[in-house]
PDB file of N, CA and C in Angstrom:
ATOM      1  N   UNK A   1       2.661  32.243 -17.011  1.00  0.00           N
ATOM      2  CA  UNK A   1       2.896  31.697 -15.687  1.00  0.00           C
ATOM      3  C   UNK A   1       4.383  31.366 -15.552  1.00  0.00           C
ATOM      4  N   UNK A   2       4.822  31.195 -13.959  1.00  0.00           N
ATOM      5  CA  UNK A   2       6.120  30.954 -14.225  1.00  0.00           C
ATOM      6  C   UNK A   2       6.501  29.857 -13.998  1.00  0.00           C
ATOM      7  N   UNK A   3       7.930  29.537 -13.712  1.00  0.00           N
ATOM      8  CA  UNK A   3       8.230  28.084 -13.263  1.00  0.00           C
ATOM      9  C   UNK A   3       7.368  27.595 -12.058  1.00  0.00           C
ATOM     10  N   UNK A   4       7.272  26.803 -11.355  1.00  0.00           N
ATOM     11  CA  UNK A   4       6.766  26.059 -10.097  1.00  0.00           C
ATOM     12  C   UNK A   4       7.331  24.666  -9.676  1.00  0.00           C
ATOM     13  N   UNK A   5       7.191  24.952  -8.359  1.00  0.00           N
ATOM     14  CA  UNK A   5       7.978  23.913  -7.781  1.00  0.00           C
ATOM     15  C   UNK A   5       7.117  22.372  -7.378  1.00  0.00           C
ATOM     16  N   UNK A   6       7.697  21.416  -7.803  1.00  0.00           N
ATOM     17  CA  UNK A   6       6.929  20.191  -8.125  1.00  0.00           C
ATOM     18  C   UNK A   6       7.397  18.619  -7.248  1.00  0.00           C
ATOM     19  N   UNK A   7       7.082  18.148  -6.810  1.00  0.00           N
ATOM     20  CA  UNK A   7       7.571  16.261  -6.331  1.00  0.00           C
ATOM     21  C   UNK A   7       7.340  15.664  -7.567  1.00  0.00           C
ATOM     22  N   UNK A   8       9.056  15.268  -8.224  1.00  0.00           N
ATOM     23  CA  UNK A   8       9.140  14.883  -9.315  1.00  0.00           C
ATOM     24  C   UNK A   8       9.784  13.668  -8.885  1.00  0.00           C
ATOM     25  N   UNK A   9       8.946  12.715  -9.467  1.00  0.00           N
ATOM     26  CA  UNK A   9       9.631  10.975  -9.386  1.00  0.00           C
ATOM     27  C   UNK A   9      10.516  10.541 -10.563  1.00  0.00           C
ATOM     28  N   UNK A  10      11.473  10.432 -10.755  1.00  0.00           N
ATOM     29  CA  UNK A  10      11.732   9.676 -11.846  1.00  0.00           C
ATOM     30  C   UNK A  10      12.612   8.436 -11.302  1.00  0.00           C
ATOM     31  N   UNK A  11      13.235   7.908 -12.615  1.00  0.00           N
ATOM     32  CA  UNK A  11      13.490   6.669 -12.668  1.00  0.00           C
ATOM     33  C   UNK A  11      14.598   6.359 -14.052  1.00  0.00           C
ATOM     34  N   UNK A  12      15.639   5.987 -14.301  1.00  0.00           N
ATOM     35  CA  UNK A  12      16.617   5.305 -14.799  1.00  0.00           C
ATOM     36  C   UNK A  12      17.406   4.208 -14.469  1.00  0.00           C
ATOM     37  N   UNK A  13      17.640   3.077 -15.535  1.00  0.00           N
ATOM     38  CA  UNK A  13      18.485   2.375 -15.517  1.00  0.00           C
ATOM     39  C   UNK A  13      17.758   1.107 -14.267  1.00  0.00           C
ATOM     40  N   UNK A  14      16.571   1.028 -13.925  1.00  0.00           N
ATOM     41  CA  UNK A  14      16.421   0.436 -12.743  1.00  0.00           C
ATOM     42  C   UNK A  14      16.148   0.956 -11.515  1.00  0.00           C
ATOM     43  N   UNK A  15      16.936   2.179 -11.501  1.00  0.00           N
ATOM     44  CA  UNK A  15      16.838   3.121  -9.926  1.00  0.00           C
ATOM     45  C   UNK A  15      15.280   4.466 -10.198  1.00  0.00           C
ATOM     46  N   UNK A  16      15.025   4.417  -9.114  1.00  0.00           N
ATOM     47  CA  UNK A  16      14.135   5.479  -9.104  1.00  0.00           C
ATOM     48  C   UNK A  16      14.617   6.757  -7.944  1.00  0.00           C
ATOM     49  N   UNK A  17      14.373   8.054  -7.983  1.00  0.00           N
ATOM     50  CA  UNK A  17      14.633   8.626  -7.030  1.00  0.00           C
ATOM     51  C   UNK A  17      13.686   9.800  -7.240  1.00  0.00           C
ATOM     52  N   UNK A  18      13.435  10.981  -5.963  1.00  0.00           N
ATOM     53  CA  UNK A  18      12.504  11.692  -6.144  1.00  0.00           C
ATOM     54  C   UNK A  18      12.617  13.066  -5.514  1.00  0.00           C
ATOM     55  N   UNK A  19      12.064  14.169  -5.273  1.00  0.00           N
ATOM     56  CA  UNK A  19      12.845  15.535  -5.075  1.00  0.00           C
ATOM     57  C   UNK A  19      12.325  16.199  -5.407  1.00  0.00           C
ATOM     58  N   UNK A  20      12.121  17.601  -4.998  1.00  0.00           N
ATOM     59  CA  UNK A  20      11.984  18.935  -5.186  1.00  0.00           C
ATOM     60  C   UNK A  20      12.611  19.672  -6.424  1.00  0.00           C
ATOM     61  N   UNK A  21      12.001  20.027  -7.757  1.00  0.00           N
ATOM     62  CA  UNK A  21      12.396  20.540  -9.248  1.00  0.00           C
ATOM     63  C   UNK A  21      11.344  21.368  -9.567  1.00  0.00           C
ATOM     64  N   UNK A  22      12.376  22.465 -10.027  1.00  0.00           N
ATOM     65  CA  UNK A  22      11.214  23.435 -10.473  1.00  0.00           C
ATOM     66  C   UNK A  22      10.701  23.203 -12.506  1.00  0.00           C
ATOM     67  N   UNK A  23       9.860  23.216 -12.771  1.00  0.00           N
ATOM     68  CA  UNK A  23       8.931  22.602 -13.795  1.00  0.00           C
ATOM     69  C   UNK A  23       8.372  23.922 -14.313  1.00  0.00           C
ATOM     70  N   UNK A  24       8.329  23.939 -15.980  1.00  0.00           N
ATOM     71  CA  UNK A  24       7.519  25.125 -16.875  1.00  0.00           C
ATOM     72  C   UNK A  24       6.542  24.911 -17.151  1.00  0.00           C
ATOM     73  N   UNK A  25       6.102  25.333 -17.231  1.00  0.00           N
ATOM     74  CA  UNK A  25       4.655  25.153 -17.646  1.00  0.00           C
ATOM     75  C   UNK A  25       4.066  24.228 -19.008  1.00  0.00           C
ATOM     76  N   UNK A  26       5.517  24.524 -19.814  1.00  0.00           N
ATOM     77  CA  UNK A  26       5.259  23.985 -21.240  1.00  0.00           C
ATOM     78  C   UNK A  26       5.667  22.495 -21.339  1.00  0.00           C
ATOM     79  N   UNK A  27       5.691  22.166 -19.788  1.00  0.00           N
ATOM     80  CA  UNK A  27       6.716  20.476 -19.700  1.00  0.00           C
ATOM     81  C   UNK A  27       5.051  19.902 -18.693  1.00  0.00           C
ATOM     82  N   UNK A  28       4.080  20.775 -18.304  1.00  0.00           N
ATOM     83  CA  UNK A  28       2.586  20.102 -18.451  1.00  0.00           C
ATOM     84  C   UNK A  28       1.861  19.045 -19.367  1.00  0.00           C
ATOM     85  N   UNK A  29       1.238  18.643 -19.200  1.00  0.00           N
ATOM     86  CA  UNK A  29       0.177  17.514 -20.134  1.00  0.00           C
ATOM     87  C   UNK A  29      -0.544  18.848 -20.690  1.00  0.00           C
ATOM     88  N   UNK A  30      -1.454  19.098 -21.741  1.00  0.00           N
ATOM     89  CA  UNK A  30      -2.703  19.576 -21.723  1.00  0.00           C
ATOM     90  C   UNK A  30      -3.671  19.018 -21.515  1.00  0.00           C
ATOM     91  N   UNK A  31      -4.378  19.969 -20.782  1.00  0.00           N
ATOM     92  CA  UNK A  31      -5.511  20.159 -19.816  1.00  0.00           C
ATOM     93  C   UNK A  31      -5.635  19.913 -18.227  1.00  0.00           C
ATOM     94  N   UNK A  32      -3.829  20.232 -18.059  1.00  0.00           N
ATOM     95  CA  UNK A  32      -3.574  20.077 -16.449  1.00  0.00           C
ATOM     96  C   UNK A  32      -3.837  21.810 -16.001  1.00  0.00           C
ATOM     97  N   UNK A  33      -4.561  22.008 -14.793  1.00  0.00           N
ATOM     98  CA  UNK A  33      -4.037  23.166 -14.299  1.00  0.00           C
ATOM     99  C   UNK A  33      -3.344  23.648 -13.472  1.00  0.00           C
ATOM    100  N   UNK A  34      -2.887  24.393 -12.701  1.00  0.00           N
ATOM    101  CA  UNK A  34      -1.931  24.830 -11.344  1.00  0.00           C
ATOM    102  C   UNK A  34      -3.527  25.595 -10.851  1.00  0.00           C
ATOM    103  N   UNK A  35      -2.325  25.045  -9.240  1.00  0.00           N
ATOM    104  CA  UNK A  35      -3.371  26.044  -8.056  1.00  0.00           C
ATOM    105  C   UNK A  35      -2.411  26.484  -7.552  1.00  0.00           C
ATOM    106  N   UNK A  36      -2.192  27.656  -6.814  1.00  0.00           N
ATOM    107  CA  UNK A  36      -1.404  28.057  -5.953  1.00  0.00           C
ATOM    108  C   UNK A  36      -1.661  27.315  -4.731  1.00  0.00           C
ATOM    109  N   UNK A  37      -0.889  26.737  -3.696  1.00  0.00           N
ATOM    110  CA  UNK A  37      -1.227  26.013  -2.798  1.00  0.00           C
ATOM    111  C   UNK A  37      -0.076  26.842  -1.685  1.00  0.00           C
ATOM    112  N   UNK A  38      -0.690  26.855  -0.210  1.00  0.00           N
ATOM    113  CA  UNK A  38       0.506  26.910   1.479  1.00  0.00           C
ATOM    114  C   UNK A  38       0.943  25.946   1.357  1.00  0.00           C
ATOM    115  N   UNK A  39       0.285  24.988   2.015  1.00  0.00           N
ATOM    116  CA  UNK A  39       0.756  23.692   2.147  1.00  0.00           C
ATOM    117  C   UNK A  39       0.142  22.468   1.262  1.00  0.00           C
ATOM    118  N   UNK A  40       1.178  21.287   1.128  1.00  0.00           N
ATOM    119  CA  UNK A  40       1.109  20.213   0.300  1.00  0.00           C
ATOM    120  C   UNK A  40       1.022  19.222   1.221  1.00  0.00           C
ATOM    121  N   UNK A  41       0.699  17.806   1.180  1.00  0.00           N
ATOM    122  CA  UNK A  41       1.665  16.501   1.486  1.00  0.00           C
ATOM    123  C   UNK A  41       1.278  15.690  -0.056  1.00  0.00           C
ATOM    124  N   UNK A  42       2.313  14.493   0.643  1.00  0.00           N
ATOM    125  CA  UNK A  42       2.813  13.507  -0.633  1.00  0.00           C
ATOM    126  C   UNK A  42       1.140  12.556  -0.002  1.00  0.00           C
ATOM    127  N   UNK A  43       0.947  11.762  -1.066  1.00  0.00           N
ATOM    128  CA  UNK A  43      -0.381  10.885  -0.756  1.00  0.00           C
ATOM    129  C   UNK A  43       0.872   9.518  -0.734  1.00  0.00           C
ATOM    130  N   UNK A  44       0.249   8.708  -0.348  1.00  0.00           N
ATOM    131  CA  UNK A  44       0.544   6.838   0.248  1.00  0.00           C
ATOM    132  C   UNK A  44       1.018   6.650  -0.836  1.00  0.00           C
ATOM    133  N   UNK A  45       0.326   6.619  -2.054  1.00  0.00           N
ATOM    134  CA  UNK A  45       0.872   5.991  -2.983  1.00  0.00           C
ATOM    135  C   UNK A  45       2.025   6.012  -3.607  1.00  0.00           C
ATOM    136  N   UNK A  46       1.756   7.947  -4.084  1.00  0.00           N
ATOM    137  CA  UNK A  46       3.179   8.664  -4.287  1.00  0.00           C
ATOM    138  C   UNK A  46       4.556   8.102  -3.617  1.00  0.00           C
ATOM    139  N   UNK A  47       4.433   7.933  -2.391  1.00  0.00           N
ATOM    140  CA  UNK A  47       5.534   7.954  -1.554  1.00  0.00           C
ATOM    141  C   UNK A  47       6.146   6.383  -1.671  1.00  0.00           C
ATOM    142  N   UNK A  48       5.024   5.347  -1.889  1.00  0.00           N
ATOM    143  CA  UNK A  48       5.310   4.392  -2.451  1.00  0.00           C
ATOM    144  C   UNK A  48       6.328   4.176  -3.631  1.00  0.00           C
ATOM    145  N   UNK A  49       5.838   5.129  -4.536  1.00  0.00           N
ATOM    146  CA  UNK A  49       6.383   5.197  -6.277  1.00  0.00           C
ATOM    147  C   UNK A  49       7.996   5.921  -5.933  1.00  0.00           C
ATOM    148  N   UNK A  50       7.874   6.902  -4.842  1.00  0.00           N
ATOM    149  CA  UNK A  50       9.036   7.473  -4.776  1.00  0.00           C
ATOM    150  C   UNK A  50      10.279   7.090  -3.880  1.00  0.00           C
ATOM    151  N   UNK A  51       9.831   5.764  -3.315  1.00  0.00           N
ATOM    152  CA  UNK A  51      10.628   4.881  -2.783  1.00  0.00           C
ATOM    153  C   UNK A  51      11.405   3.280  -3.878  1.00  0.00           C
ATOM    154  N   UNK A  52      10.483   3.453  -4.717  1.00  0.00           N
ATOM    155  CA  UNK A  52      11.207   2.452  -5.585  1.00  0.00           C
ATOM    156  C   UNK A  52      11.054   1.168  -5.233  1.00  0.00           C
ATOM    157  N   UNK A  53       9.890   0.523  -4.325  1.00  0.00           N
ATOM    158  CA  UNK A  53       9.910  -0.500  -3.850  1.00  0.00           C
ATOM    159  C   UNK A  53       9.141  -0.890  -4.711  1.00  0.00           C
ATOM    160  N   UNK A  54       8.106  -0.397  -4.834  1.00  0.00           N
ATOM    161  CA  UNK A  54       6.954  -0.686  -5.807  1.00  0.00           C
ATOM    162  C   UNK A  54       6.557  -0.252  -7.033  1.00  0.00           C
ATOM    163  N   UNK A  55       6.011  -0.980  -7.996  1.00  0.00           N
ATOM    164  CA  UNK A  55       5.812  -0.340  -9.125  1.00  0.00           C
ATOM    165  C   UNK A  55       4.286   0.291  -9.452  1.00  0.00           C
ATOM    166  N   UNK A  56       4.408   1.566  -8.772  1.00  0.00           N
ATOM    167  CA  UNK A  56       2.808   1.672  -8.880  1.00  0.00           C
ATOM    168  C   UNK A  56       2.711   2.932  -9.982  1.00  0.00           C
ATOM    169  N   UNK A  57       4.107   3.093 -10.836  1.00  0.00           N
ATOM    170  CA  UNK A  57       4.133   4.022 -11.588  1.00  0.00           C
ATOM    171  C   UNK A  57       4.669   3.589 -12.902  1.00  0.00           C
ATOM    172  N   UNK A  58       3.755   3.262 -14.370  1.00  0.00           N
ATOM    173  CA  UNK A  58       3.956   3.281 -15.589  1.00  0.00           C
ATOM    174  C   UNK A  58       4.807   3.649 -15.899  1.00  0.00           C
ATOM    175  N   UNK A  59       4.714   5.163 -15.890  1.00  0.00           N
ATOM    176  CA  UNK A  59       5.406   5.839 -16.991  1.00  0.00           C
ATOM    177  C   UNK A  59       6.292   6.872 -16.184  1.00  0.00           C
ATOM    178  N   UNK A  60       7.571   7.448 -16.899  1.00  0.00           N
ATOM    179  CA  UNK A  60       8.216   8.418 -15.495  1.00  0.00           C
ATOM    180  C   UNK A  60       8.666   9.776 -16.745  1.00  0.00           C
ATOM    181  N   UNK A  61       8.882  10.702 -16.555  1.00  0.00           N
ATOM    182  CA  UNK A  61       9.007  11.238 -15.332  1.00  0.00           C
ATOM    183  C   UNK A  61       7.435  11.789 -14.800  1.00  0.00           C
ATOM    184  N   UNK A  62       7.107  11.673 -13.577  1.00  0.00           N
ATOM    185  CA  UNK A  62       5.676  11.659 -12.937  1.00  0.00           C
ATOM    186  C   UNK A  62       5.860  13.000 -11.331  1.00  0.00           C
ATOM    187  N   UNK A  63       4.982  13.664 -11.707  1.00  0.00           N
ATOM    188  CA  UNK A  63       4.631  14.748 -10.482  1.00  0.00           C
ATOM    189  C   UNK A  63       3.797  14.107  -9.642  1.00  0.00           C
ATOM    190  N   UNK A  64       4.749  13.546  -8.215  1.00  0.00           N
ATOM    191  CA  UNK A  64       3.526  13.229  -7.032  1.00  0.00           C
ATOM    192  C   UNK A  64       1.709  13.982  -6.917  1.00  0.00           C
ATOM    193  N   UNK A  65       1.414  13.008  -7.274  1.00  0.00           N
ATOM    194  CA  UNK A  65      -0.096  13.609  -7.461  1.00  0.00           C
ATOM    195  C   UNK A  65      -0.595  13.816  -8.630  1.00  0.00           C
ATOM    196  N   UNK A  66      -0.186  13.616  -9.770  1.00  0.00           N
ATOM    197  CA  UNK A  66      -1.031  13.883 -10.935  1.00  0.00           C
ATOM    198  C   UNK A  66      -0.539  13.325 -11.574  1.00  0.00           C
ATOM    199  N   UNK A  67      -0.326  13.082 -13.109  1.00  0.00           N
ATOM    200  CA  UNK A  67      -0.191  12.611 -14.351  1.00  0.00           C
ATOM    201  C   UNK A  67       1.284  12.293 -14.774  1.00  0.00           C
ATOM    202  N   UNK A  68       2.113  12.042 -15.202  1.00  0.00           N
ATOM    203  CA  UNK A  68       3.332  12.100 -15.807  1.00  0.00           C
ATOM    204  C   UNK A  68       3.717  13.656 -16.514  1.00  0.00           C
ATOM    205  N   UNK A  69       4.864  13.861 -16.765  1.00  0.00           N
ATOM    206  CA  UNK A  69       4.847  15.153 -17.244  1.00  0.00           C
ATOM    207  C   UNK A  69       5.528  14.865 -18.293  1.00  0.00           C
ATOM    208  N   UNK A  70       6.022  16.034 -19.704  1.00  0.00           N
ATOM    209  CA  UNK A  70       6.452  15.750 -20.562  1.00  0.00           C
ATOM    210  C   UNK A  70       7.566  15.884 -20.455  1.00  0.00           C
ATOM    211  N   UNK A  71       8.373  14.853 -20.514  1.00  0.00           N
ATOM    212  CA  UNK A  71      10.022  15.398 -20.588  1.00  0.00           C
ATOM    213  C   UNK A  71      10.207  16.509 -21.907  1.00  0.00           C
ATOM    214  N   UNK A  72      11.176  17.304 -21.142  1.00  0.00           N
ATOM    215  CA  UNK A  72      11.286  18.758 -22.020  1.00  0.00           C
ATOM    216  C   UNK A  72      12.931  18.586 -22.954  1.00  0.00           C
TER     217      UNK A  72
END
């Protein structure tokens, strides 16, 4: 499979910020899968986490919508 494009939250030093990054496959959790998708949106929460107001996110770096990913 190839790269894919992802809503990646992260966070340093205090600041959080969030954005469009393309992601390998081998920087997945195991036992995540891909779907090909048209269209997306961000869910409430996400958008929460990716504003930095709130801490509704553990661990970073995190793909809006699913799990944390592995830093590569």
């Amino acid at each position: 499979m190839d790269a894919f494009h992802a809503y990646l939250i992260e966070a340093s030093g205090g600041s959080v910020w969030a954005g469009f990054a393309r992601l390998k496959p081998e920087q997945m959790i195991e036992g995540d899968v891909t779907l090909r998708v048209r269209y997306a949106s961000v869910n409430y929460k996400d958008a929460l986490a990716a504003s930095g107001e709130w801490k509704v996110i553990r661990r970073f770096p995190c793909v809006g919508g699913k799990r944390p990913v592995i830093p590569s």
